[in-house]
Protein backbone atom coordinates (compact mmCIF):
# COMPACT_ATOMS: atom_id res chain seq x y z
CA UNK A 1 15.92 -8.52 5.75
CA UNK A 2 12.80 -9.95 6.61
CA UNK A 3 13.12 -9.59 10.60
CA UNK A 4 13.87 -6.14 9.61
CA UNK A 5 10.64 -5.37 7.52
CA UNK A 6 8.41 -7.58 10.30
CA UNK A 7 9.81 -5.54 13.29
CA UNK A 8 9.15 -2.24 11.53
CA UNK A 9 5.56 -3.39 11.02
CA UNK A 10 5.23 -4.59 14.55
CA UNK A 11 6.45 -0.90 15.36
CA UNK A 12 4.22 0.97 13.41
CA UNK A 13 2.15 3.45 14.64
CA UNK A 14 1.34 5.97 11.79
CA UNK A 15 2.12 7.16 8.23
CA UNK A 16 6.36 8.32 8.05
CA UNK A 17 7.18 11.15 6.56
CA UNK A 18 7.11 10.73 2.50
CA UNK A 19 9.86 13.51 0.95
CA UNK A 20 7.30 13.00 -2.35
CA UNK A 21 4.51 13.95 -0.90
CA UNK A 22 5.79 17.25 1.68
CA UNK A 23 2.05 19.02 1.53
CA UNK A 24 -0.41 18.45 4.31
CA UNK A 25 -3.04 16.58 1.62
CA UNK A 26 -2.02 13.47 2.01
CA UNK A 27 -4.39 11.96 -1.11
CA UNK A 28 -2.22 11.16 -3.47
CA UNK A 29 0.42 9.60 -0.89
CA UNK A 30 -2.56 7.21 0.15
CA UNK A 31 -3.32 6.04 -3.00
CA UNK A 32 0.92 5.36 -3.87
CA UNK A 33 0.49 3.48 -1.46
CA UNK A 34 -2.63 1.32 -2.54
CA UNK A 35 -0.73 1.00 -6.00
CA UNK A 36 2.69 0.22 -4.17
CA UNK A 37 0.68 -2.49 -2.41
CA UNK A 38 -0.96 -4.30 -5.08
CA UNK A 39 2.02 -3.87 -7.42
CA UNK A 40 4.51 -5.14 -4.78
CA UNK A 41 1.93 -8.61 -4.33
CA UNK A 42 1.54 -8.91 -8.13
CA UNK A 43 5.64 -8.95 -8.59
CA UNK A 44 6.14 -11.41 -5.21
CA UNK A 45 3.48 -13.57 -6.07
CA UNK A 46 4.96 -13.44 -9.78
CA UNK A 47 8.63 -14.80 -8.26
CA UNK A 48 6.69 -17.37 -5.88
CA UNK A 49 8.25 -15.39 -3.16
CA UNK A 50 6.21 -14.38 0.29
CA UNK A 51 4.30 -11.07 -0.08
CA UNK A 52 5.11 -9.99 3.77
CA UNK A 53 7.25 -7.36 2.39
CA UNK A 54 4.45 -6.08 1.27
CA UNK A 55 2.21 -5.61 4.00
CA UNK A 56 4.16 -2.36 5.20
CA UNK A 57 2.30 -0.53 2.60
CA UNK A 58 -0.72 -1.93 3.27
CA UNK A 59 -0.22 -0.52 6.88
CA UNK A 60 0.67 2.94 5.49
CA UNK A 61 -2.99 2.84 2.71
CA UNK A 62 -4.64 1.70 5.42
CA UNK A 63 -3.72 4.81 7.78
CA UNK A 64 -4.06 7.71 5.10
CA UNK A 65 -7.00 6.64 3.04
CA UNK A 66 -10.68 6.18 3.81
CA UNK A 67 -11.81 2.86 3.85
CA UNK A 68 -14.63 4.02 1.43
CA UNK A 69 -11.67 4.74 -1.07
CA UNK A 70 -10.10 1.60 -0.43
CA UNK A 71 -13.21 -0.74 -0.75
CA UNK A 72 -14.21 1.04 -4.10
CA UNK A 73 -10.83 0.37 -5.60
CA UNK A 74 -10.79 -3.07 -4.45
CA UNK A 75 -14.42 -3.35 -6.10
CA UNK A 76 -13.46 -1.75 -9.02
CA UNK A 77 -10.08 -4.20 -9.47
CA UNK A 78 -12.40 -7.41 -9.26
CA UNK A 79 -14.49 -5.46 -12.60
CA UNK A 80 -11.38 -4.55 -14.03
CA UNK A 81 -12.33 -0.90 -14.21
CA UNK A 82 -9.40 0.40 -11.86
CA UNK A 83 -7.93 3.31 -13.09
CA UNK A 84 -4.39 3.04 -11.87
CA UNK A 85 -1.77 0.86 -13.66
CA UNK A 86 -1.03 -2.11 -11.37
């Protein structure tokens, strides 16, 4: 399963299609996907298992949201003032 996961982020060129998110804001996809991100690490890392899995969401944050978005949640999870449940 990991091959799989590796090729499709070797592969990837933009943000799929997301059924829960059908409008053309993509906002709150982008930030799913931040949460999906850190959430998937904090359970892998939990297990001792490796957090590539992971990095498909990373991929898919990283192409919907801007990077100003991204480095003021990642400030505010070092205060501990992120709003989203991790």
């Amino acid at each position: 399963m990991a091959e799989a996961v590796s090729d499709k982020i070797k592969n990837y060129k933009t943000a799929p299609f997301d059924a829960r998110f059908p409008n053309t804001n993509q906002t709150r996809n982008c930030f799913q996907n931040y949460l999906d991100f850190h959430r998937c690490n904090k359970a892998l890392s939990a297990k001792g298992q490796e957090v590539s899995p992971c990095e498909w969401y990373q991929k898919v944050y990283k192409s919907l949201c801007p990077m100003s978005w991204v480095s003021k949640w990642d400030e505010q999870i070092e205060n501990g003032s992120f709003p989203g449940k991790i």
